[in-house]
Protein backbone atom coordinates (compact mmCIF):
# COMPACT_ATOMS: atom_id res chain seq x y z
CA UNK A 1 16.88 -26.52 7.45
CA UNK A 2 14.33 -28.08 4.96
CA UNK A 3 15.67 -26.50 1.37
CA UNK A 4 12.15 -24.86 0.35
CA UNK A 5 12.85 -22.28 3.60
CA UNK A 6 16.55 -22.74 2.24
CA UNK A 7 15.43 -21.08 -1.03
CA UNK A 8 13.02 -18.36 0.12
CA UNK A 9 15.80 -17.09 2.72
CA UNK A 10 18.43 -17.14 0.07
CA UNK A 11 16.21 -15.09 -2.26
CA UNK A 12 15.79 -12.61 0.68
CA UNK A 13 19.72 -12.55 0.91
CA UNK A 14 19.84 -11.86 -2.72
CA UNK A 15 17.83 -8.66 -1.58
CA UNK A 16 19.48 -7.66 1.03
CA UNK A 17 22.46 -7.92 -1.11
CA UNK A 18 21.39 -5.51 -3.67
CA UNK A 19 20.18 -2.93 -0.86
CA UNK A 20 23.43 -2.54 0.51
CA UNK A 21 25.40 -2.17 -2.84
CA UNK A 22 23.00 0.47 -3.48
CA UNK A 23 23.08 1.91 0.44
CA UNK A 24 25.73 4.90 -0.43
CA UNK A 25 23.91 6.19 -3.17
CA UNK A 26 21.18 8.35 -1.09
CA UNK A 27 23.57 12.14 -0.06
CA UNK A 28 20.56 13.73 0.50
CA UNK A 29 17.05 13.60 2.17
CA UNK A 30 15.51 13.96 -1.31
CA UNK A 31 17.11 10.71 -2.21
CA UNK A 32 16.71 8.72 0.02
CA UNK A 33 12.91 9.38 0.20
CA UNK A 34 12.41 9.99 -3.50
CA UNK A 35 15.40 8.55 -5.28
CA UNK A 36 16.75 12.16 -6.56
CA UNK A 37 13.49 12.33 -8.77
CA UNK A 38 15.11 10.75 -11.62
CA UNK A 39 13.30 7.25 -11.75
CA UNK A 40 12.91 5.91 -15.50
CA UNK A 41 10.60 3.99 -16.92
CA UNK A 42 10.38 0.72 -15.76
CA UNK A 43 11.55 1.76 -12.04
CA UNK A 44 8.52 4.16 -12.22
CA UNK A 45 6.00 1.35 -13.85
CA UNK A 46 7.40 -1.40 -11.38
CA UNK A 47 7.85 0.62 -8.19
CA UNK A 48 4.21 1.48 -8.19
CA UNK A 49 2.96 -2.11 -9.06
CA UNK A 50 4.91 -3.97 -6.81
CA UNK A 51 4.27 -1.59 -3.58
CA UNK A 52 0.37 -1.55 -4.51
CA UNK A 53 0.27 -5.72 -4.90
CA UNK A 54 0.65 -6.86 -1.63
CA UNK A 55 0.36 -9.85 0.18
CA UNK A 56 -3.75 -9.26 0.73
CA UNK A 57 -3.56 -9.14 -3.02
CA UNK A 58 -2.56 -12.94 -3.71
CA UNK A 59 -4.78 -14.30 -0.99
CA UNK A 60 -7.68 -11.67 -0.45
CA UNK A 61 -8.64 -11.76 -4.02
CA UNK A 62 -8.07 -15.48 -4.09
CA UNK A 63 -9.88 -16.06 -1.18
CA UNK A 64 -12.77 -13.67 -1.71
CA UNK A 65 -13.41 -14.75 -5.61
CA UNK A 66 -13.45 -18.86 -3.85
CA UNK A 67 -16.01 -17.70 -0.96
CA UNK A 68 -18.03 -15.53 -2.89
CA UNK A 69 -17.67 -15.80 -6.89
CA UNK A 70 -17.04 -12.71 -9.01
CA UNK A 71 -19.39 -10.56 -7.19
CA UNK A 72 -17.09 -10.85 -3.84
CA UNK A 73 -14.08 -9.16 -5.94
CA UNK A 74 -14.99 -5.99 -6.65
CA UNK A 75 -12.84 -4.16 -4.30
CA UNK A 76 -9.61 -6.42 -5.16
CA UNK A 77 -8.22 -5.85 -7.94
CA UNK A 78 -10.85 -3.57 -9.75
CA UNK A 79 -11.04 -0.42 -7.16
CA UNK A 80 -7.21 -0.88 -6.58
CA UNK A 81 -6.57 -1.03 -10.17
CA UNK A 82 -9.46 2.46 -10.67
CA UNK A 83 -7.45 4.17 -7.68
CA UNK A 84 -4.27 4.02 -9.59
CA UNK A 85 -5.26 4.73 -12.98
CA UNK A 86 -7.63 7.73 -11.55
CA UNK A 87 -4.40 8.70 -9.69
CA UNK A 88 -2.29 8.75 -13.35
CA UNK A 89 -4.87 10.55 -14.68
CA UNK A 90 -5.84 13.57 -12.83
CA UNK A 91 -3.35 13.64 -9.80
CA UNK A 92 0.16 12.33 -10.74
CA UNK A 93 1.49 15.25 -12.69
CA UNK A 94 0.12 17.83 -10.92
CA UNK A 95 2.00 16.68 -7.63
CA UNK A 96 4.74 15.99 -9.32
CA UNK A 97 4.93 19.57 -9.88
CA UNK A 98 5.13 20.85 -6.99
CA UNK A 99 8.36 19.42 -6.44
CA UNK A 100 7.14 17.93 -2.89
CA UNK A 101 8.66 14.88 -0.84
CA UNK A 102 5.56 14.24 1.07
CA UNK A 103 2.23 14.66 0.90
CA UNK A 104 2.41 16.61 3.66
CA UNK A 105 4.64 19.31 2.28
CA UNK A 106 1.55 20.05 -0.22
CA UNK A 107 -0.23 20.60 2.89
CA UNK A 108 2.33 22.83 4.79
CA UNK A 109 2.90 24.55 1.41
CA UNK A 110 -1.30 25.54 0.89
CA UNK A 111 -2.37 25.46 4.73
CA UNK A 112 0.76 26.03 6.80
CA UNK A 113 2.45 23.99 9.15
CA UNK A 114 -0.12 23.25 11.52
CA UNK A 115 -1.90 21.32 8.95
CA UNK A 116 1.34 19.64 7.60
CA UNK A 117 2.05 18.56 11.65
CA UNK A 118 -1.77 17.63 11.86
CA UNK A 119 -2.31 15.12 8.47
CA UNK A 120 0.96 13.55 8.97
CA UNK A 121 -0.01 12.56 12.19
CA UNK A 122 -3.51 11.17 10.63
CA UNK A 123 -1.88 9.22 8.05
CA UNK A 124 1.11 7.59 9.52
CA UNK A 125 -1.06 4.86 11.73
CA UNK A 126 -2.87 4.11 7.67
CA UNK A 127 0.94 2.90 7.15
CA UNK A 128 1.86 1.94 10.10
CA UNK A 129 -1.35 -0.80 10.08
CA UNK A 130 -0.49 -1.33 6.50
CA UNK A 131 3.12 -2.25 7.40
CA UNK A 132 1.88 -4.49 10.17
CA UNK A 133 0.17 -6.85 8.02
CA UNK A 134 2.59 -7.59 5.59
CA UNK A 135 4.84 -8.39 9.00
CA UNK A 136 2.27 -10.79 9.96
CA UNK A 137 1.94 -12.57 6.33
CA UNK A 138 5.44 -12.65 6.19
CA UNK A 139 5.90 -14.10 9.23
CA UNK A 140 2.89 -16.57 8.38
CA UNK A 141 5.01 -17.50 4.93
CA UNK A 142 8.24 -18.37 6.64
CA UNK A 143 6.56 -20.58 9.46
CA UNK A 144 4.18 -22.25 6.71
CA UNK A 145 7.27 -24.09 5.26
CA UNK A 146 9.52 -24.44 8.67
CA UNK A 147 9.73 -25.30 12.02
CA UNK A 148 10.05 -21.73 13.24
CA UNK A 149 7.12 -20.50 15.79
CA UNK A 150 4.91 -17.67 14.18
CA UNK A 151 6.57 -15.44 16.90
CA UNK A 152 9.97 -16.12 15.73
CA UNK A 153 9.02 -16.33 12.37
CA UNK A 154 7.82 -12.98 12.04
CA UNK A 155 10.29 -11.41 14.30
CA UNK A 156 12.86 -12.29 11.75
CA UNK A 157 10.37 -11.06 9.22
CA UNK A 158 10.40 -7.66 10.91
CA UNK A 159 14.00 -7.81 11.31
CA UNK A 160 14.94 -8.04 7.65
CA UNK A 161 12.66 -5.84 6.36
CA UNK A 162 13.76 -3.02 8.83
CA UNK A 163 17.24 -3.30 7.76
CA UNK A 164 16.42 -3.76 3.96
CA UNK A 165 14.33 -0.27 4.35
CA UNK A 166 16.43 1.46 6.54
CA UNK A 167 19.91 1.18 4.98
CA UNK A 168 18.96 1.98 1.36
CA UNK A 169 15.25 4.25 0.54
CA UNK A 170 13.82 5.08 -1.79
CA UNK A 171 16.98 4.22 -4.30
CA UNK A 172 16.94 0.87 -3.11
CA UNK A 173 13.24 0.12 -2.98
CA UNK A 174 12.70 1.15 -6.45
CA UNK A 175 15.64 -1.30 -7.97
CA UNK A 176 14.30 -4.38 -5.70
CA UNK A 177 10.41 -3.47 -6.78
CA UNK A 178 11.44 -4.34 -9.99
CA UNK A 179 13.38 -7.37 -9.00
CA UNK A 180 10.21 -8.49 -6.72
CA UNK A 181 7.70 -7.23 -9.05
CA UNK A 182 9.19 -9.43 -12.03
CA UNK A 183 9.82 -12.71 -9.70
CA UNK A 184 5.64 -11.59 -8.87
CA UNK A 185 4.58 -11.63 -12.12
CA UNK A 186 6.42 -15.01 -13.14
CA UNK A 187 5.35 -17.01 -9.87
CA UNK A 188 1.35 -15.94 -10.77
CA UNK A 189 1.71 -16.46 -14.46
CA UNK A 190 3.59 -20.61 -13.67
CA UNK A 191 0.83 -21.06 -11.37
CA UNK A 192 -2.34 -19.40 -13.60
CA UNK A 193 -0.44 -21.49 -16.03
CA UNK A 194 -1.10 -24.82 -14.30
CA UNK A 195 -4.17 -23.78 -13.62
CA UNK A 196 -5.12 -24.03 -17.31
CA UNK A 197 -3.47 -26.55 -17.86
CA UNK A 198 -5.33 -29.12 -15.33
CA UNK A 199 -8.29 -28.11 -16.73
CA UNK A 200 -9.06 -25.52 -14.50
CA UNK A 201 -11.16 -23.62 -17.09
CA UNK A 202 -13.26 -26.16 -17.90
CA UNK A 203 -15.08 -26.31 -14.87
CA UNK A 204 -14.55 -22.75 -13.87
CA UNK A 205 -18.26 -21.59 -14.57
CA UNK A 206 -19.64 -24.21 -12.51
CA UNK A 207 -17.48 -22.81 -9.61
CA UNK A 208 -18.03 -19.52 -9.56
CA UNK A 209 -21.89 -19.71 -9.81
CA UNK A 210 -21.95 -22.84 -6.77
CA UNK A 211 -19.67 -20.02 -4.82
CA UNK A 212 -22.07 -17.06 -5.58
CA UNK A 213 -24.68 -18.58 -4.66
CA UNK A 214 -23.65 -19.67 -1.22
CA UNK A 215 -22.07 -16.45 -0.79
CA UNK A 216 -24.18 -14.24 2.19
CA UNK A 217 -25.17 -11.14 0.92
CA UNK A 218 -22.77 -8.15 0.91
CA UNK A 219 -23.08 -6.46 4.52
CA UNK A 220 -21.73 -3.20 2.89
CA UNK A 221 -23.23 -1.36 -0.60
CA UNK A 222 -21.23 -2.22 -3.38
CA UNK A 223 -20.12 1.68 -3.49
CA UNK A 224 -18.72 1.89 -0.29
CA UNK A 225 -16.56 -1.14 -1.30
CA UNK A 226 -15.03 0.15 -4.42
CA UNK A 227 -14.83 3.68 -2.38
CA UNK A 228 -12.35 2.39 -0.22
CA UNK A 229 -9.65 1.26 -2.46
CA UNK A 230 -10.22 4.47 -5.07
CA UNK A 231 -10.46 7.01 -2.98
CA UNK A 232 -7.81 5.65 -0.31
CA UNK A 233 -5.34 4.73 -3.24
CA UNK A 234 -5.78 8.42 -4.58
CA UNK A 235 -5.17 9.95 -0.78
CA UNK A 236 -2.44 7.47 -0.14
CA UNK A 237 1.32 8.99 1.01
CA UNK A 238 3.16 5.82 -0.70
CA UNK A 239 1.46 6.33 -4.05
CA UNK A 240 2.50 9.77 -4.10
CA UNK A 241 5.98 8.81 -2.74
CA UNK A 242 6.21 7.01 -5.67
CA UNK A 243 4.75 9.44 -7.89
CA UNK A 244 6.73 11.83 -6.96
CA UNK A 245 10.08 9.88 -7.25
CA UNK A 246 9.71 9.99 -11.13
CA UNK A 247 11.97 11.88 -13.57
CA UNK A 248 8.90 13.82 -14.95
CA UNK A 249 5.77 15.00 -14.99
CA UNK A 250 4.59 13.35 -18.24
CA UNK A 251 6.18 9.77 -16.99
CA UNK A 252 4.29 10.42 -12.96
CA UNK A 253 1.25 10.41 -15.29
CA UNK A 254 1.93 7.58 -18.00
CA UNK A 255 4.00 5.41 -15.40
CA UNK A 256 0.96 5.52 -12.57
CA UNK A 257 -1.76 4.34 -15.33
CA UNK A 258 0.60 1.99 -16.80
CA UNK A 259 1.16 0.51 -13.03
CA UNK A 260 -2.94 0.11 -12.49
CA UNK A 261 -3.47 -1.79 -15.90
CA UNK A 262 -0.51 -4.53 -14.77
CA UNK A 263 -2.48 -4.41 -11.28
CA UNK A 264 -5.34 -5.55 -12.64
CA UNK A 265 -4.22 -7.95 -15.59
CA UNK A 266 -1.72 -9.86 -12.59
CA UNK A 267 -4.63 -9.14 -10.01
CA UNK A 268 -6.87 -10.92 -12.41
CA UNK A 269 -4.67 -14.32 -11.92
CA UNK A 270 -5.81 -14.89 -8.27
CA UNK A 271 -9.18 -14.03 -9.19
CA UNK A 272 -9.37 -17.33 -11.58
CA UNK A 273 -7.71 -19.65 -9.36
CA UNK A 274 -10.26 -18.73 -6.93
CA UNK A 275 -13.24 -18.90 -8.75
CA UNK A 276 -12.01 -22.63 -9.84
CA UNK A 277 -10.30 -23.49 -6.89
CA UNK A 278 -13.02 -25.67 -5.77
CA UNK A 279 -12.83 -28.32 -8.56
CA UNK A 280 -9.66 -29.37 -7.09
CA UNK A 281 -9.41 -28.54 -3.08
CA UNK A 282 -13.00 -29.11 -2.90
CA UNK A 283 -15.38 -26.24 -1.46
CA UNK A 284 -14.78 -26.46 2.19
CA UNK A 285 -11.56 -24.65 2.41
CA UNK A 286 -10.52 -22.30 5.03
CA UNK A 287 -10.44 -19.33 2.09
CA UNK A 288 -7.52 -17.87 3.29
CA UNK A 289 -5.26 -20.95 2.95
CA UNK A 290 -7.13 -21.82 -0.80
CA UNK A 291 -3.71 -20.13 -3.16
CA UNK A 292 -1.55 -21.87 -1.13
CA UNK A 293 -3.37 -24.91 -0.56
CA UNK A 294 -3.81 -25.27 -4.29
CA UNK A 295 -0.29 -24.11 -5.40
CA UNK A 296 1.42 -26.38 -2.75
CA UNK A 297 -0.99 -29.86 -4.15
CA UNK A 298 -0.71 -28.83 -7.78
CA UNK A 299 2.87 -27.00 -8.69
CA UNK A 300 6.29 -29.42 -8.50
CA UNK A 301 8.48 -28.07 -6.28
CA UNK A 302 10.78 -25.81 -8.37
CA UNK A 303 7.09 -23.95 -9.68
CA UNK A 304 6.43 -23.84 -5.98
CA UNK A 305 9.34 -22.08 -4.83
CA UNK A 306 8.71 -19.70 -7.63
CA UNK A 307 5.04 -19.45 -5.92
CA UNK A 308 6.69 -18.75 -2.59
CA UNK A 309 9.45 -16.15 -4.07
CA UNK A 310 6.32 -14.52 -5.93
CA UNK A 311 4.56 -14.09 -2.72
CA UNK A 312 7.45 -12.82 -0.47
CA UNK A 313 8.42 -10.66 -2.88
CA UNK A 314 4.47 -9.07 -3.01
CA UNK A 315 5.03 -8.56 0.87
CA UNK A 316 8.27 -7.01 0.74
CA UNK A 317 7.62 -4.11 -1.79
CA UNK A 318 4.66 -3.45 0.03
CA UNK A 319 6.04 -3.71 3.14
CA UNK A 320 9.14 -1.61 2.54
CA UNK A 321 7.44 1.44 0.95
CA UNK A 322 4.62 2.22 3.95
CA UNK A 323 7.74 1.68 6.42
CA UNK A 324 9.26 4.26 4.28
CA UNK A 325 6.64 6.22 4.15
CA UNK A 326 5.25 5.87 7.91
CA UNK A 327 8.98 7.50 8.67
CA UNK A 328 9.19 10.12 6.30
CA UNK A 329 6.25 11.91 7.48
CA UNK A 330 7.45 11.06 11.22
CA UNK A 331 10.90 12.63 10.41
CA UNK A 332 10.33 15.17 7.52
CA UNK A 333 7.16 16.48 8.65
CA UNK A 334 7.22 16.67 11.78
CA UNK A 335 10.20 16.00 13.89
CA UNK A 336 12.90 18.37 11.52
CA UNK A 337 10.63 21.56 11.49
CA UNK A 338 10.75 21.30 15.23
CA UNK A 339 14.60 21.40 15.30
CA UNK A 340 14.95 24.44 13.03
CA UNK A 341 16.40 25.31 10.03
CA UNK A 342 19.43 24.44 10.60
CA UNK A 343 19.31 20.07 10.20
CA UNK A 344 22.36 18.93 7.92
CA UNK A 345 21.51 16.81 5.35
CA UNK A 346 23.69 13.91 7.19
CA UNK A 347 20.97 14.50 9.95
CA UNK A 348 17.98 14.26 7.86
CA UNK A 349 19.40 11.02 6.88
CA UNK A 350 19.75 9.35 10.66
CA UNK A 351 16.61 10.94 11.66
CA UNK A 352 14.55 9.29 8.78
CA UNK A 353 16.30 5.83 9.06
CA UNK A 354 15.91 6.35 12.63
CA UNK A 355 12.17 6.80 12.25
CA UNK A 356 12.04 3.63 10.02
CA UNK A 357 13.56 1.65 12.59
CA UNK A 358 11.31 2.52 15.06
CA UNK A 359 8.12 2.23 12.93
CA UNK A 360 9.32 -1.71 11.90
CA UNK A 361 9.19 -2.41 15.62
CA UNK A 362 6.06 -0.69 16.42
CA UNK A 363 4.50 -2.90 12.74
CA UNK A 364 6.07 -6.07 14.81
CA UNK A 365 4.00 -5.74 17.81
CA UNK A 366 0.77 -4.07 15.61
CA UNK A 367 1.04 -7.11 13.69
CA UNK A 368 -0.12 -9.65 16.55
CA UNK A 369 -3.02 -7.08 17.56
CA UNK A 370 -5.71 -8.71 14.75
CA UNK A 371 -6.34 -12.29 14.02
CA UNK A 372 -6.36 -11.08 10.35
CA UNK A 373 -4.17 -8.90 8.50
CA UNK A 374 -6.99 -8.41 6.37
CA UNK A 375 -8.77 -6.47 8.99
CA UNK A 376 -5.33 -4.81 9.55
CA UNK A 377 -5.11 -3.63 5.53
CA UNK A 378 -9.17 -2.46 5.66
CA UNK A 379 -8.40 -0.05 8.89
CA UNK A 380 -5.43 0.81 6.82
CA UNK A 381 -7.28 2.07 3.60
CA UNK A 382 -10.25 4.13 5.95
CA UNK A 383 -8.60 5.85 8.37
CA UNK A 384 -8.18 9.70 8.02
CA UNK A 385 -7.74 8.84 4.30
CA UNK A 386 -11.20 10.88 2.82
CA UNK A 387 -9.57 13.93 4.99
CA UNK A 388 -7.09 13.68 3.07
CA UNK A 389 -8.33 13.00 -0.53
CA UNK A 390 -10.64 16.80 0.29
CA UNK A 391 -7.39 18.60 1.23
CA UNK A 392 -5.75 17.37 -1.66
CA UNK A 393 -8.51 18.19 -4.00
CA UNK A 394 -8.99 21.67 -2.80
CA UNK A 395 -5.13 22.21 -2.61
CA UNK A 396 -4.75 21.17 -6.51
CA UNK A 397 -8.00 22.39 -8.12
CA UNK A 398 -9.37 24.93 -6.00
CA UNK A 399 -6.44 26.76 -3.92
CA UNK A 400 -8.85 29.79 -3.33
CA UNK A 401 -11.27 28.03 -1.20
CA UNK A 402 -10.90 27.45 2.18
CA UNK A 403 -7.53 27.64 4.68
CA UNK A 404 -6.16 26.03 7.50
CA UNK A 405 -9.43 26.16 9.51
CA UNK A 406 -11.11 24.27 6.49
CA UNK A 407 -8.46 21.89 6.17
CA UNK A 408 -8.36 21.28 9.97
CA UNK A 409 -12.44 20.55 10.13
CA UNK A 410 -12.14 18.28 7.31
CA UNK A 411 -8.82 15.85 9.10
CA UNK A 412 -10.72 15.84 12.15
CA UNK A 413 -14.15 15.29 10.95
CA UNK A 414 -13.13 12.67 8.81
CA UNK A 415 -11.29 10.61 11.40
CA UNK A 416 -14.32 10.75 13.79
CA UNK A 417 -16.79 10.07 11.78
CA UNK A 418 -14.89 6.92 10.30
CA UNK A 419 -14.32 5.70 13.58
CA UNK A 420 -17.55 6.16 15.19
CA UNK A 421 -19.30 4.84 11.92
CA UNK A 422 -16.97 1.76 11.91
CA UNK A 423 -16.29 1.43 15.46
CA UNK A 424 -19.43 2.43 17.57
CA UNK A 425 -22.56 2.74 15.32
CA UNK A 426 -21.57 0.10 13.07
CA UNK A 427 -22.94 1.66 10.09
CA UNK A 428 -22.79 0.10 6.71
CA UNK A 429 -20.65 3.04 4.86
CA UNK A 430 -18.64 4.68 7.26
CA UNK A 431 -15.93 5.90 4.42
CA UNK A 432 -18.57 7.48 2.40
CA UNK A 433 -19.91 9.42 5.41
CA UNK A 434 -16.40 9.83 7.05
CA UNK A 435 -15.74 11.52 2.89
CA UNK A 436 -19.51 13.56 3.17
CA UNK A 437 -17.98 14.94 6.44
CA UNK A 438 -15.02 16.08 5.53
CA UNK A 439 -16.16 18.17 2.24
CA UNK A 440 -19.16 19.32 4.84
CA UNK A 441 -16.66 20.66 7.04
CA UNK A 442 -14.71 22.19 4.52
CA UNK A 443 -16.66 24.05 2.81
CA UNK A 444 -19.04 25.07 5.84
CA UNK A 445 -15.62 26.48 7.73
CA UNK A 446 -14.52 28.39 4.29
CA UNK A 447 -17.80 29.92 4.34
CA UNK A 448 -17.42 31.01 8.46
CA UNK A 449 -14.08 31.92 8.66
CA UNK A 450 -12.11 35.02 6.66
CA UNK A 451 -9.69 33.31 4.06
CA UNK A 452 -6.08 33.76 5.31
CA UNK A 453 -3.25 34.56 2.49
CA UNK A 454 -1.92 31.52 1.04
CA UNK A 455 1.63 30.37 2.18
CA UNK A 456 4.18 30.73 -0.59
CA UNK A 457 5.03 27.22 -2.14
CA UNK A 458 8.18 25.92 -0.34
CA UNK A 459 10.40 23.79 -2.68
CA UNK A 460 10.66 20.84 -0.52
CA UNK A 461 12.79 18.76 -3.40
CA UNK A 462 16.55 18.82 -4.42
């Protein structure tokens, strides 16, 4: 065993290791899916970052900024790092609030339980696709530096980052986020570092204009783009799973902005190195490979293991919290109102680490489906979200318009018009019209149809 896949495996021990010292501390449902409520500070802060900064992240934004200059970046990290602050701003403490676990609960609590059953089912493939491409790049990592095949390579990928979700939540994903999310942080600063310190700035305006200007024009209008990552941050289940795991109300708010301004300062990093990449790879890269390529020709090998560590540790955050979240809604929303009232809390507990494990193996195979995870994460983002985001909106701001009719028309008009505008028609802003459609349907069906009494709010917390 060569020591560089020596290193990263014993850093994913070191995980593992932590999860399972902190496995007994979830009694209930509430913490095991949001750690009690009682996150801190720097749980809250790191929690978010590290589950939004995924593996796409490093080498999208690297790889877009070295194809395609500054102009190529606008969705990585700027609408990420808009979807979280917007989030902070005008959506983290009202959820909080409510004293929900899911998303969904908001939706059974306004619309009733057909629409709770209904937008769970929309969003859990969104994490399900999301989980399946941080399988594949972690799978990718481990064979990069090893012998392994990719098939191996990312079954064991799988395989550890079913048991690390699985055994310990919420609880246990928030203290290894801020592990992973400080190991992030130093890997990109060591290698933005050397960067710098080769020169890189020097002939970093040269770069970026020789890239833009061989870059093909955009094939989608630059506010579609940044509509995907705001608007599908904002509707996002493990944003508000986070949100929602905070101690309170003031911190959900403070915490979330706090998160999307260390996005984007860290998101920034990748950016650089790609717009400067070319000085010393040359321009003819395959894009995907350029961080690596770079960090592996220009860091010594203890910087480079810290490169590696940074980049696992950006896949297992992420990777962990839509597993988490892709089981929640299977379990909490929709398998335990089936069964009754009368579900122990020892129950809830198998049934959602149940519905974890069976979610990692359905990311496994998912994860072999695309020849990109990239095209994995974008599917991710669209679907069903801009249903969502309208529910949401109307739930929060405007509870007296519209019911469950509305809500209903606006899932299933959003999903169909995304996938017929991205699928079939292949038009060039399918989110935006997928997002028109929804609020159409809406409003059009609160108009038609007599407004029912709204369901009482159901304390879904501890």
């Amino acid at each position: 065993m060569n020591p560089i896949l020596l290193c990263i495996l014993g850093y994913v021990v070191l995980q593992l290791a932590v999860v399972f010292v902190i496995a007994r501390r979830p009694q209930t449902e509430a913490d095991y899916l949001v750690a009690g409520r009682s996150l801190g500070p720097w749980l809250s802060v790191f929690s978010v970052f590290a589950t939004w900064f995924g593996a796409e992240t490093c080498i999208g934004a690297t790889a877009e900024a070295y194809r395609g200059g500054l102009n190529a970046v606008s969705s990585d990290p700027f609408g990420y790092s808009i979807g979280l602050i917007a989030t902070g701003l005008f959506f983290a403490a009202a959820l909080w609030k409510r004293n929900l676990l899911t998303l969904a609960d908001l939706f059974r609590n306004h619309y009733g339980p057909g629409i709770e059953r209904l937008a769970a089912l929309i969003m859990i493939p969104s994490s399900l696709l999301w989980a399946a491409a941080q399988v594949r790049a972690f799978g990718q990592v481990l064979a990069s530096v090893s012998e392994l095949g990719l098939i191996t390579a990312t079954a064991i990928a799988a395989l550890v980052v079913i048991i690390y979700t699985a055994v310990g939540g919420m609880w246990a994903d928030a203290w290894t986020d801020l592990a992973q999310g400080l190991v992030l942080i130093a890997g990109l600063v060591a290698l933005g570092a050397m960067f710098a310190l080769l020169g890189g700035f020097d002939s970093l305006p040269q770069t970026a204009a020789a890239a833009a200007a061989k870059a093909p024009p955009p094939d989608r209008p630059l506010i579609e783009i940044l509509a995907v990552p705001i608007f599908g941050t904002i509707a996002a289940q493990e944003l508000t799973s986070r949100v929602l795991a905070m101690r309170n109300a003031r911190l959900a708010r403070v915490a979330t902005v706090g998160a999307g301004l260390l996005y984007l300062a860290v998101g920034l990093i990748p950016v650089v190195i790609g717009l400067g990449a070319a000085a010393f790879i040359g321009p003819d890269v395959d894009p995907e490979q350029v961080l690596s390529r770079f960090a592996q020709s220009r860091l010594p090998t203890p910087l480079y293991v810290l490169f590696l560590g940074a980049l696992v540790s950006a896949i297992l955050s992420t990777l962990s919290g839509a597993l988490l979240v892709a089981g929640s809604l299977a379990a909490h929303n929709i398998a335990e109102p089936l069964l009754g009232t009368a579900v122990s809390e020892r129950a809830k507990l198998r049934m959602n680490r149940a519905a974890v494990v069976g979610f990692g193996i359905a990311a496994y195979g998912l994860s072999f489906t695309s020849d990109s995870m990239y095209a994995l994460v974008e599917q991710a983002s669209g679907i069903g979200s801009a249903g969502v985001l309208v529910l949401i909106a109307f739930a929060l701001w405007l509870p007296r318009v519209g019911g469950a009719a509305s809500a209903a028309a606006a899932l299933i008009a959003a999903l169909t018009t995304y996938l017929l505008g991205s699928h079939v028609f292949g038009w060039t802003a399918p989110y935006l019209a997928s997002l028109a459609a929804a609020l159409t349907a809406y409003l059009l069906l609160a108009v038609v149809t007599p407004k029912a009494k709204l369901a009482e709010p159901a304390s879904a917390g501890p």
